[in-house]
ModelCIF file with pLDDT and N, C-alpha, C, O atoms, coordinates in Angstrom:
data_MODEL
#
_entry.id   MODEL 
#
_entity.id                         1 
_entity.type                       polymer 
_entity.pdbx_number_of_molecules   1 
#
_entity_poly.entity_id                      1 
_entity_poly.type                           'polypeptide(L)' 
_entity_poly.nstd_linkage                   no 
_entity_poly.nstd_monomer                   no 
_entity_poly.pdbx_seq_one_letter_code       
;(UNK)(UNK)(UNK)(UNK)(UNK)(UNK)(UNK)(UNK)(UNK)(UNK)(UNK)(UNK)(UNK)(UNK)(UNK)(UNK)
(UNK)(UNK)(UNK)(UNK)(UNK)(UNK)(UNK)(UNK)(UNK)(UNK)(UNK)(UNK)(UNK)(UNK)(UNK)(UNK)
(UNK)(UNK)(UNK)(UNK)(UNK)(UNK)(UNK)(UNK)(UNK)(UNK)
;
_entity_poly.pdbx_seq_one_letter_code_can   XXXXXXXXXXXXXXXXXXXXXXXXXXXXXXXXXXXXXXXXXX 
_entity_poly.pdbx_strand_id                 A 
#
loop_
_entity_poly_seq.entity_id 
_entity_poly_seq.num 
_entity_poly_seq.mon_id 
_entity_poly_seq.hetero 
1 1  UNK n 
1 2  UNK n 
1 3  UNK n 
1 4  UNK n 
1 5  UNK n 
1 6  UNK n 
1 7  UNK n 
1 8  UNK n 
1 9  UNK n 
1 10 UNK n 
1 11 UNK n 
1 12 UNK n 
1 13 UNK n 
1 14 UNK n 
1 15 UNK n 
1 16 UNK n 
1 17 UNK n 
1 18 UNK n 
1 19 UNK n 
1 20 UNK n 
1 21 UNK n 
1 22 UNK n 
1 23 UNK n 
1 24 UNK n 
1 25 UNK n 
1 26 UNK n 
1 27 UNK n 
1 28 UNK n 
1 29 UNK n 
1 30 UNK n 
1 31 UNK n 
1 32 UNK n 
1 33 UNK n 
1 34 UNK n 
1 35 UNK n 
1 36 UNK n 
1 37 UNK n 
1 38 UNK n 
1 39 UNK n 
1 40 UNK n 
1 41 UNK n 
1 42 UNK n 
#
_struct_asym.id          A 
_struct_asym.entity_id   1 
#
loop_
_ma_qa_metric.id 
_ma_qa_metric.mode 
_ma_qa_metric.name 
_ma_qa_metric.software_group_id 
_ma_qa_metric.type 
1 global pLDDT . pLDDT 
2 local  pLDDT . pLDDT 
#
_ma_qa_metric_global.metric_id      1 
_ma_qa_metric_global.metric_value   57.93 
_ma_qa_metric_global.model_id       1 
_ma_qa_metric_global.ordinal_id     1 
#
loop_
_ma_qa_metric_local.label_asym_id 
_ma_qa_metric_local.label_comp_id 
_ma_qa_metric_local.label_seq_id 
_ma_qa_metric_local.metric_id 
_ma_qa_metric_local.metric_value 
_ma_qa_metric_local.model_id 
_ma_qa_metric_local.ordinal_id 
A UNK 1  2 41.00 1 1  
A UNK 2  2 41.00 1 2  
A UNK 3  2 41.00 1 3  
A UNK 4  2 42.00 1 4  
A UNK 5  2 39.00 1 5  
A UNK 6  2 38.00 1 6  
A UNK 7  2 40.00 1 7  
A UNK 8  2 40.00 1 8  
A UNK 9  2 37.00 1 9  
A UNK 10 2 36.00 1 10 
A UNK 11 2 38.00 1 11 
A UNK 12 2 33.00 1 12 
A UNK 13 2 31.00 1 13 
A UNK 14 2 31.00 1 14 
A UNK 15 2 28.00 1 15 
A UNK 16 2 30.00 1 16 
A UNK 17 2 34.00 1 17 
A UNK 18 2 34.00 1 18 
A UNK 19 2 36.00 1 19 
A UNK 20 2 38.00 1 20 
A UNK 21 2 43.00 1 21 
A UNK 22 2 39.00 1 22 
A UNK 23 2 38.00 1 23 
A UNK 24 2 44.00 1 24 
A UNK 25 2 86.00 1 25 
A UNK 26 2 91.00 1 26 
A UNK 27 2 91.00 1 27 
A UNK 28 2 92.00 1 28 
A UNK 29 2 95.00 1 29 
A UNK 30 2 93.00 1 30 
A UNK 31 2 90.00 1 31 
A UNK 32 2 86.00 1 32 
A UNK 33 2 75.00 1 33 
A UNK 34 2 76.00 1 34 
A UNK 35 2 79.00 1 35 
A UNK 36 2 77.00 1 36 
A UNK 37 2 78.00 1 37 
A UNK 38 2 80.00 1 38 
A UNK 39 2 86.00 1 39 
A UNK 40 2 90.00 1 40 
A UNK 41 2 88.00 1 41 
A UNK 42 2 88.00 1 42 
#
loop_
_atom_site.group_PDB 
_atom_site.id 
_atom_site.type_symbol 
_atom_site.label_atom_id 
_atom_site.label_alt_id 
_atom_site.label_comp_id 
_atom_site.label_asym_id 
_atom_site.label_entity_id 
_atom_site.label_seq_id 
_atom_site.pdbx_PDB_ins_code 
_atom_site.Cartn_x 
_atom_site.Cartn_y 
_atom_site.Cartn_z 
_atom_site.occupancy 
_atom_site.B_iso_or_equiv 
_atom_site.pdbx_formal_charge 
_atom_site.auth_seq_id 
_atom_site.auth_comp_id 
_atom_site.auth_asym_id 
_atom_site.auth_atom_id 
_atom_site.pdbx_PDB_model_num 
ATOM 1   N N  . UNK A 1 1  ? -22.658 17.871 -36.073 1.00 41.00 ? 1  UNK A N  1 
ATOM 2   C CA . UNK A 1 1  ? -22.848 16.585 -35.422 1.00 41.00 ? 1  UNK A CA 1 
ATOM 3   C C  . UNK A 1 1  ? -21.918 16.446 -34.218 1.00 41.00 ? 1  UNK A C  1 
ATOM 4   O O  . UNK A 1 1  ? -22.462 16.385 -33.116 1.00 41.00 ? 1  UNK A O  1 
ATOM 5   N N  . UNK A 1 2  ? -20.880 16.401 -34.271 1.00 41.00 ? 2  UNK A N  1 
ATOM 6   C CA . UNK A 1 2  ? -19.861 16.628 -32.928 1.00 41.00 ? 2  UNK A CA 1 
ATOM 7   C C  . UNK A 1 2  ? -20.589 17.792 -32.102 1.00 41.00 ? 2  UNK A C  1 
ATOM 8   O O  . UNK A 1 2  ? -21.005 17.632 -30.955 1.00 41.00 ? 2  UNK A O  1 
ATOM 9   N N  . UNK A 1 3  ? -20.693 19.015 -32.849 1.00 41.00 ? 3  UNK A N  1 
ATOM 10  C CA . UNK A 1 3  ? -21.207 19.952 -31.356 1.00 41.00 ? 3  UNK A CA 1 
ATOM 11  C C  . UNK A 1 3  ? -22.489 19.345 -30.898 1.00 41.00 ? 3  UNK A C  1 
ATOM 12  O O  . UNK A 1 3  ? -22.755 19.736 -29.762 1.00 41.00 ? 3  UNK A O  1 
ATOM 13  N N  . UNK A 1 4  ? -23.735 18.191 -31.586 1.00 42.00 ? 4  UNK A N  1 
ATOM 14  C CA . UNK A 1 4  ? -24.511 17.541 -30.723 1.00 42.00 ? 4  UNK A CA 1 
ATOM 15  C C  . UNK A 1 4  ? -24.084 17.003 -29.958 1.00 42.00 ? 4  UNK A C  1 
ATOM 16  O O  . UNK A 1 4  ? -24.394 17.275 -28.798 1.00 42.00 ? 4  UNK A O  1 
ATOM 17  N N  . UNK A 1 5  ? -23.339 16.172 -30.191 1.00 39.00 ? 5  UNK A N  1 
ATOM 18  C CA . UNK A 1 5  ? -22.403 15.051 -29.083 1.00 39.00 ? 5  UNK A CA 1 
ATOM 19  C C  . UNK A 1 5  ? -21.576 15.461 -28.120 1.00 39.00 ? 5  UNK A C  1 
ATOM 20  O O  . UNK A 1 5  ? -21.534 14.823 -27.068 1.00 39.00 ? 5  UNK A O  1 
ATOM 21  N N  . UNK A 1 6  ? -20.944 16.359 -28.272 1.00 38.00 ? 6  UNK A N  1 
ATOM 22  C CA . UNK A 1 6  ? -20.492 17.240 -26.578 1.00 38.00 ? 6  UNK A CA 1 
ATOM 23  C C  . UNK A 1 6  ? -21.689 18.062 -25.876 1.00 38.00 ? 6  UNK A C  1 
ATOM 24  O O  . UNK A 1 6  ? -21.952 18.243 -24.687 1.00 38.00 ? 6  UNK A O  1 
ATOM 25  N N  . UNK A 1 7  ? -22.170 18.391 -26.788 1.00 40.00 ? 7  UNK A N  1 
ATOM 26  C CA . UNK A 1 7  ? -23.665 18.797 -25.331 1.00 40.00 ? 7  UNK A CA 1 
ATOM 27  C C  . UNK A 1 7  ? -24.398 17.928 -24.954 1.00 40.00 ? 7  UNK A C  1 
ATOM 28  O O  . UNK A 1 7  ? -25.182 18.121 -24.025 1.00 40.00 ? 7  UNK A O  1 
ATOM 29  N N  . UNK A 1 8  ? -24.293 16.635 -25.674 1.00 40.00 ? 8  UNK A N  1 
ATOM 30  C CA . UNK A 1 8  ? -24.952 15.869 -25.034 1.00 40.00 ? 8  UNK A CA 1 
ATOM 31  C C  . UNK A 1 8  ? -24.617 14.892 -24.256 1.00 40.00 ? 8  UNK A C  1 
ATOM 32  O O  . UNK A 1 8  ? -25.459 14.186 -23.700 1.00 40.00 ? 8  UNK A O  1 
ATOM 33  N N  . UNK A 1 9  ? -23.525 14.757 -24.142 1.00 37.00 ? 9  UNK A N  1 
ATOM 34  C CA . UNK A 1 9  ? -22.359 14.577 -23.373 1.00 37.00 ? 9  UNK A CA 1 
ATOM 35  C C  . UNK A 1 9  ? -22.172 15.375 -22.101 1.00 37.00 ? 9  UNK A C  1 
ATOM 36  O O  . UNK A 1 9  ? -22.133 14.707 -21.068 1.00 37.00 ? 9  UNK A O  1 
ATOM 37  N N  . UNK A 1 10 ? -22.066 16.511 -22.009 1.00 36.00 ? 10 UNK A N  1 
ATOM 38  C CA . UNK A 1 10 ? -21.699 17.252 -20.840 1.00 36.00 ? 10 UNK A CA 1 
ATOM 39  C C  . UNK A 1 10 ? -23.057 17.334 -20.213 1.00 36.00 ? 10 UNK A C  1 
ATOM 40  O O  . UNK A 1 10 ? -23.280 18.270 -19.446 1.00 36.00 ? 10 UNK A O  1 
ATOM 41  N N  . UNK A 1 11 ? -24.181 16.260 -20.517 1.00 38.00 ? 11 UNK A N  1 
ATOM 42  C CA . UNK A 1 11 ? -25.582 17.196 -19.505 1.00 38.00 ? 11 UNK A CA 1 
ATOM 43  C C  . UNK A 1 11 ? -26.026 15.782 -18.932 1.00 38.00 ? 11 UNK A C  1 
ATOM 44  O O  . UNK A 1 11 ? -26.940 15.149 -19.460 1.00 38.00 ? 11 UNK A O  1 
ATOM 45  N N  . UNK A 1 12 ? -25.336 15.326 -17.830 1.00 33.00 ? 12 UNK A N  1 
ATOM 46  C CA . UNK A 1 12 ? -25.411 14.467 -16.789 1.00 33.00 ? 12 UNK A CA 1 
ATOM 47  C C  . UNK A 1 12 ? -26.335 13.841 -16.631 1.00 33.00 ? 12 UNK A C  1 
ATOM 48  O O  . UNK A 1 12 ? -27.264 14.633 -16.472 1.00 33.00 ? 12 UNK A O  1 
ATOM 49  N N  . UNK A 1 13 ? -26.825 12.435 -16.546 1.00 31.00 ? 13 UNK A N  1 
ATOM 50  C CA . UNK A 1 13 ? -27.727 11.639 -16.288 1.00 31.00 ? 13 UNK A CA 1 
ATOM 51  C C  . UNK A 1 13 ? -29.298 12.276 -16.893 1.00 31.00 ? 13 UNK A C  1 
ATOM 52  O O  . UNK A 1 13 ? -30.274 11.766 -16.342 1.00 31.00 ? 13 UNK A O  1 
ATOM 53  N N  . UNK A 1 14 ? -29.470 12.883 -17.509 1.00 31.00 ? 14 UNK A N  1 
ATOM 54  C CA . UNK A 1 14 ? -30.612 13.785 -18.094 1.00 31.00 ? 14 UNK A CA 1 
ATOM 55  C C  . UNK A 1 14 ? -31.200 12.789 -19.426 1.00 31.00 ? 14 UNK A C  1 
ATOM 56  O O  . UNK A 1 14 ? -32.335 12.488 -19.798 1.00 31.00 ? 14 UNK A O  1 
ATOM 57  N N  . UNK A 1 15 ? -29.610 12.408 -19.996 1.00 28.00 ? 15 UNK A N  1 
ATOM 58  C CA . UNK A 1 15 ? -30.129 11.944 -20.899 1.00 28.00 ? 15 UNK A CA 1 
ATOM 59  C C  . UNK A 1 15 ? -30.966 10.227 -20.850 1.00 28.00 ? 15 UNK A C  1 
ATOM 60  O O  . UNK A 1 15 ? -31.783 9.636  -21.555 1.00 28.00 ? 15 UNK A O  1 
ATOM 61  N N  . UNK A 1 16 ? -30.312 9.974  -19.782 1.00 30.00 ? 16 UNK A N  1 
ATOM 62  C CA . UNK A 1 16 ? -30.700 8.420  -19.218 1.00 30.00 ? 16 UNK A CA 1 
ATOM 63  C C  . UNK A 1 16 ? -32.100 8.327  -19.039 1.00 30.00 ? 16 UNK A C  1 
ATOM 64  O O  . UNK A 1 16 ? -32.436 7.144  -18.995 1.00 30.00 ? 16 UNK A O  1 
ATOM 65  N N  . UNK A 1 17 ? -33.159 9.206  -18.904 1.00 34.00 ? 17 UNK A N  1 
ATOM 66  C CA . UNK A 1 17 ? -33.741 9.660  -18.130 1.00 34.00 ? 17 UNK A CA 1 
ATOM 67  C C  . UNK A 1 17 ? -35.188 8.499  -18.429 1.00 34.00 ? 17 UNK A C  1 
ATOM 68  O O  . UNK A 1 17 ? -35.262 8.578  -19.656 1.00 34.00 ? 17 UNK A O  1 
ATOM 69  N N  . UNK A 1 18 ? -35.828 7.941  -18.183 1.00 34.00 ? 18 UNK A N  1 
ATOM 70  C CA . UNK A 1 18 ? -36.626 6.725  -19.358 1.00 34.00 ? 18 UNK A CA 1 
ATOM 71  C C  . UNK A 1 18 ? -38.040 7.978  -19.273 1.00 34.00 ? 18 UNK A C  1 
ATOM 72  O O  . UNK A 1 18 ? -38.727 8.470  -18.378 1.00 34.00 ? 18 UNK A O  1 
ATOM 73  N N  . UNK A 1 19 ? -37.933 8.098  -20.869 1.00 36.00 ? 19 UNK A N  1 
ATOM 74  C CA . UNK A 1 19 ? -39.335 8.911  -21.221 1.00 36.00 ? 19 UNK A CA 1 
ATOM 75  C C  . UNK A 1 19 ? -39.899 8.809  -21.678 1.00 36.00 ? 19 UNK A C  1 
ATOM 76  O O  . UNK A 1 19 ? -40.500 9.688  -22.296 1.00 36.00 ? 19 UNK A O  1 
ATOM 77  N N  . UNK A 1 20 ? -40.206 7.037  -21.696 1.00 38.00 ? 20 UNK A N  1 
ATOM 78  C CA . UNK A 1 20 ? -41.526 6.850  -22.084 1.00 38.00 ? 20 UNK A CA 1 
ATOM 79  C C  . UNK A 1 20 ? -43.454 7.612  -21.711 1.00 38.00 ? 20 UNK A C  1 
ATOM 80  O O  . UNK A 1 20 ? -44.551 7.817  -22.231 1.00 38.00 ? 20 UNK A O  1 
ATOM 81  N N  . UNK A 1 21 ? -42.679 7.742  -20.465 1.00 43.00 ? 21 UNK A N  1 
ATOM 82  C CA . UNK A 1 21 ? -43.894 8.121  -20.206 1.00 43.00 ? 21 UNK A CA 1 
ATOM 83  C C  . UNK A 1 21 ? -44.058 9.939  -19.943 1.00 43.00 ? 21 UNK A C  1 
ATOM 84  O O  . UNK A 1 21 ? -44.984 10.639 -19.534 1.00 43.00 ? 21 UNK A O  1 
ATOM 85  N N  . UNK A 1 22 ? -42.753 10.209 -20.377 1.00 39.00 ? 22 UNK A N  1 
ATOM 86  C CA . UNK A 1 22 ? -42.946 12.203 -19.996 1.00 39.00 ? 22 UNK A CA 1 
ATOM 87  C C  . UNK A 1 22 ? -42.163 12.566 -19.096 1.00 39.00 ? 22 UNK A C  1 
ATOM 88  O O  . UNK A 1 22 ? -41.415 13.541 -19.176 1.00 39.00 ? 22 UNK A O  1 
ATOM 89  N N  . UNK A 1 23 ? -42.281 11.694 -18.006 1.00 38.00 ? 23 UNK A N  1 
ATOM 90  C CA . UNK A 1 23 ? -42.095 11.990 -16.954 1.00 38.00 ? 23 UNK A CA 1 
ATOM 91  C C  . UNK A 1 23 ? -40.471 12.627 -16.211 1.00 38.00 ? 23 UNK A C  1 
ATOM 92  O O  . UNK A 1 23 ? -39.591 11.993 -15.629 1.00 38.00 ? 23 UNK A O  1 
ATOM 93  N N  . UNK A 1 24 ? -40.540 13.669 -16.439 1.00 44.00 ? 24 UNK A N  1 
ATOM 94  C CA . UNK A 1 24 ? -39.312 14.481 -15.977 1.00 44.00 ? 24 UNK A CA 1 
ATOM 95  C C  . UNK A 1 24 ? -37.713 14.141 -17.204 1.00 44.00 ? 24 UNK A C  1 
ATOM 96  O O  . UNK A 1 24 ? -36.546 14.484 -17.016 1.00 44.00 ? 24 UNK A O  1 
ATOM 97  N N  . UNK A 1 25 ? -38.351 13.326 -18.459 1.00 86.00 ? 25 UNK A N  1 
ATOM 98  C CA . UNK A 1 25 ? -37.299 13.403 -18.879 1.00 86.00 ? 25 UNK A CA 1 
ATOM 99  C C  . UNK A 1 25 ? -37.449 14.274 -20.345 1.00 86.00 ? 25 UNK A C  1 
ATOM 100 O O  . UNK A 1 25 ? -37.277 15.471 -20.574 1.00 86.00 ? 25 UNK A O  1 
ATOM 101 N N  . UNK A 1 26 ? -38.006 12.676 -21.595 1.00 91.00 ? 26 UNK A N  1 
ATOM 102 C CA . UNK A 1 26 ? -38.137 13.185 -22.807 1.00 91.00 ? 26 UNK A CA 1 
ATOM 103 C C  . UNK A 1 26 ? -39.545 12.493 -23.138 1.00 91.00 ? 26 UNK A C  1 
ATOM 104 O O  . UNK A 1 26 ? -40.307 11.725 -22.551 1.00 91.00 ? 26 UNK A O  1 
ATOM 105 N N  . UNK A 1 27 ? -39.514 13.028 -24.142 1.00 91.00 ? 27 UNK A N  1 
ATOM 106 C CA . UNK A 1 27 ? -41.072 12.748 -24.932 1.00 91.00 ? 27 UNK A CA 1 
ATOM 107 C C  . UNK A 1 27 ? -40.871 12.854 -26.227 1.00 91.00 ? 27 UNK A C  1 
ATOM 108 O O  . UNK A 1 27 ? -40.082 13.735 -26.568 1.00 91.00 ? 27 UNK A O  1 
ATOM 109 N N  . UNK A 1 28 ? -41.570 11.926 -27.410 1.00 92.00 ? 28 UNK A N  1 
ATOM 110 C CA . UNK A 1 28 ? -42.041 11.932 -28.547 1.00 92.00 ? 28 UNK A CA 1 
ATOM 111 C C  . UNK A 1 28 ? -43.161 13.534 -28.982 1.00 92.00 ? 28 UNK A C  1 
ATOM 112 O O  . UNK A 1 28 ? -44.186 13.667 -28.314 1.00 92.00 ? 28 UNK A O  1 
ATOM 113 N N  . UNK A 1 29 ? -42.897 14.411 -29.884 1.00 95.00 ? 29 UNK A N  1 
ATOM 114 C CA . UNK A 1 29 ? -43.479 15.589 -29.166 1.00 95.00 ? 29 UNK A CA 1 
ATOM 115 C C  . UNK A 1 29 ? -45.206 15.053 -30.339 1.00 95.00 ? 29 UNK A C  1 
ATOM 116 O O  . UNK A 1 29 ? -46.124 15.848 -30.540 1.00 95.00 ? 29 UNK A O  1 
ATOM 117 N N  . UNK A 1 30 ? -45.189 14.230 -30.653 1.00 93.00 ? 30 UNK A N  1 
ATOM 118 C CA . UNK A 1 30 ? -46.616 13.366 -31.643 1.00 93.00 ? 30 UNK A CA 1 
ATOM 119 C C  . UNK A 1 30 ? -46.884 12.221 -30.679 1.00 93.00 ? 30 UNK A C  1 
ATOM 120 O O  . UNK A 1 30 ? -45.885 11.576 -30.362 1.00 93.00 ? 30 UNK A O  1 
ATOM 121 N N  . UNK A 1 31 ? -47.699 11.959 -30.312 1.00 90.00 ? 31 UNK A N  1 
ATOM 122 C CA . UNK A 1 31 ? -47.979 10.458 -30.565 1.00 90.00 ? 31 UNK A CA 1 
ATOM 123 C C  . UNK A 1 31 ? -47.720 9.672  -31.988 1.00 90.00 ? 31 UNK A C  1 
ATOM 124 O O  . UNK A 1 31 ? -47.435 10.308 -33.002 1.00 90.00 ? 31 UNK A O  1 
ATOM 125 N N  . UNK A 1 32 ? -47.855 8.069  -31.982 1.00 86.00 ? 32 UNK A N  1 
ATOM 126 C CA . UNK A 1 32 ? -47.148 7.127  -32.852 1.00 86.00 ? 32 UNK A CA 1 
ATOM 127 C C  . UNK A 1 32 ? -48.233 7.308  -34.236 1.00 86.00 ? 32 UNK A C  1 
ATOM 128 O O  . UNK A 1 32 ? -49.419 7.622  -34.144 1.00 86.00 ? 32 UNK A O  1 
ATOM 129 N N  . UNK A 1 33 ? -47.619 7.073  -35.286 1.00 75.00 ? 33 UNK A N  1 
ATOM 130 C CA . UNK A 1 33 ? -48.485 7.858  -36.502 1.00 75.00 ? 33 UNK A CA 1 
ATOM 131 C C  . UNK A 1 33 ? -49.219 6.704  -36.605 1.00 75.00 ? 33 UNK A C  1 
ATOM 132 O O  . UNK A 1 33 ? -50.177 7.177  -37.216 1.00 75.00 ? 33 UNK A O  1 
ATOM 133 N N  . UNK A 1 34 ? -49.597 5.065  -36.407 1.00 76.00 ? 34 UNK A N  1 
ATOM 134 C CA . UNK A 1 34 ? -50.547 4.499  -36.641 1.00 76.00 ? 34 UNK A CA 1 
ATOM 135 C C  . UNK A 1 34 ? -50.806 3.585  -35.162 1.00 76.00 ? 34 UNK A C  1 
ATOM 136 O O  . UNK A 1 34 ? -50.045 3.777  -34.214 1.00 76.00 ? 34 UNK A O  1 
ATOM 137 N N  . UNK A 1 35 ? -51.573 2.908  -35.093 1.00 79.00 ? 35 UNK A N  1 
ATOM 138 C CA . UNK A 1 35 ? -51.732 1.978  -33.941 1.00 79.00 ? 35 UNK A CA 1 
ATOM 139 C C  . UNK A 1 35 ? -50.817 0.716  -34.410 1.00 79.00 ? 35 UNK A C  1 
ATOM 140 O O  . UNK A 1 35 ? -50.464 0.490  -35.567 1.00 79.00 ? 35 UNK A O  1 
ATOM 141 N N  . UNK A 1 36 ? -50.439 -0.235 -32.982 1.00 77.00 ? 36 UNK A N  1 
ATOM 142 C CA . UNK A 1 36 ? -49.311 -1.031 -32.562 1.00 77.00 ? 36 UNK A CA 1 
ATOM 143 C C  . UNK A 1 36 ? -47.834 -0.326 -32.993 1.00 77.00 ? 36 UNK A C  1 
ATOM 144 O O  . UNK A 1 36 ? -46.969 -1.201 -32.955 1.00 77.00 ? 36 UNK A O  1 
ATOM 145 N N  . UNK A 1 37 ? -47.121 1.365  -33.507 1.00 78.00 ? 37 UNK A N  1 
ATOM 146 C CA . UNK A 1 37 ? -46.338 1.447  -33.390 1.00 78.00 ? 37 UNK A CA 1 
ATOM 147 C C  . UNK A 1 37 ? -46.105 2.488  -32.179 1.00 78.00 ? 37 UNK A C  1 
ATOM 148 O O  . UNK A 1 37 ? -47.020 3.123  -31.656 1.00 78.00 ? 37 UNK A O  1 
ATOM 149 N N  . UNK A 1 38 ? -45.006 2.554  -31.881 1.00 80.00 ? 38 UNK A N  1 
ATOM 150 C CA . UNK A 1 38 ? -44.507 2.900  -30.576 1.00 80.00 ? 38 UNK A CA 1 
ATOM 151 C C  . UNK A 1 38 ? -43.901 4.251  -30.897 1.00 80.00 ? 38 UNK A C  1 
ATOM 152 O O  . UNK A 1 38 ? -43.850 5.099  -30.006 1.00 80.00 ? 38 UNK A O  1 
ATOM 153 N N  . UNK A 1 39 ? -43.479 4.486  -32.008 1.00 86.00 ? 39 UNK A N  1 
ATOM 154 C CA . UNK A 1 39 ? -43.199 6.024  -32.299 1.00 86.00 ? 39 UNK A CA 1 
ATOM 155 C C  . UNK A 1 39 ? -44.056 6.704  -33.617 1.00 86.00 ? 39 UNK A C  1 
ATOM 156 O O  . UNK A 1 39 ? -44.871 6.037  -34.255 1.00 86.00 ? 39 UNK A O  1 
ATOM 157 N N  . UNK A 1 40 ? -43.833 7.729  -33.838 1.00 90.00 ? 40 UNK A N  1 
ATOM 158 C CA . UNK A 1 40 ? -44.284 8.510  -35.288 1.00 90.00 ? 40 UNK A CA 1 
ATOM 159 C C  . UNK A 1 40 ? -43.220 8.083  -36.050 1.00 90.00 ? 40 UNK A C  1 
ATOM 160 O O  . UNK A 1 40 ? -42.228 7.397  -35.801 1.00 90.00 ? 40 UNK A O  1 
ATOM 161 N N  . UNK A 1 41 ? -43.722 8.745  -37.226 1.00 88.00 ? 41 UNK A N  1 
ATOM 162 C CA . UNK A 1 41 ? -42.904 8.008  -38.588 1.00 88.00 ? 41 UNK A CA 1 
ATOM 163 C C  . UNK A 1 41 ? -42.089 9.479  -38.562 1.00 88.00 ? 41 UNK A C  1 
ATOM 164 O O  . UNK A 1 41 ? -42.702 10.463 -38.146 1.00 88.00 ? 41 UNK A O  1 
ATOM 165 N N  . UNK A 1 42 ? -40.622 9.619  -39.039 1.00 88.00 ? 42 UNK A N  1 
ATOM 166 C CA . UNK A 1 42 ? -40.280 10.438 -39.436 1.00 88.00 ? 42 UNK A CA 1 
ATOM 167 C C  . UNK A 1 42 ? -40.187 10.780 -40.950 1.00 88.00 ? 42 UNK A C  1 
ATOM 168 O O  . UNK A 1 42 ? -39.727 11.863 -41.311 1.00 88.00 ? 42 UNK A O  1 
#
């Protein structure tokens, strides 16, 4: 857990990145497991 948090830490504005929509940052790698939710269920 700490070695997540220093790499994710040391990788500059990347993580800010708003990915909702994909777009050059992050993504949900499912769509949301039922309709009106906004993520998948883990």
């Amino acid at each position: 857990h700490a070695l997540t948090a220093v790499l994710l830490a040391l990788l500059p504005g990347a993580w800010a990145a708003d990915a909702a929509d994909g777009d050059g940052g992050r993504a949900w790698p499912v769509p949301a497991s039922a309709p009106g939710l906004r993520r998948p269920v883990v």
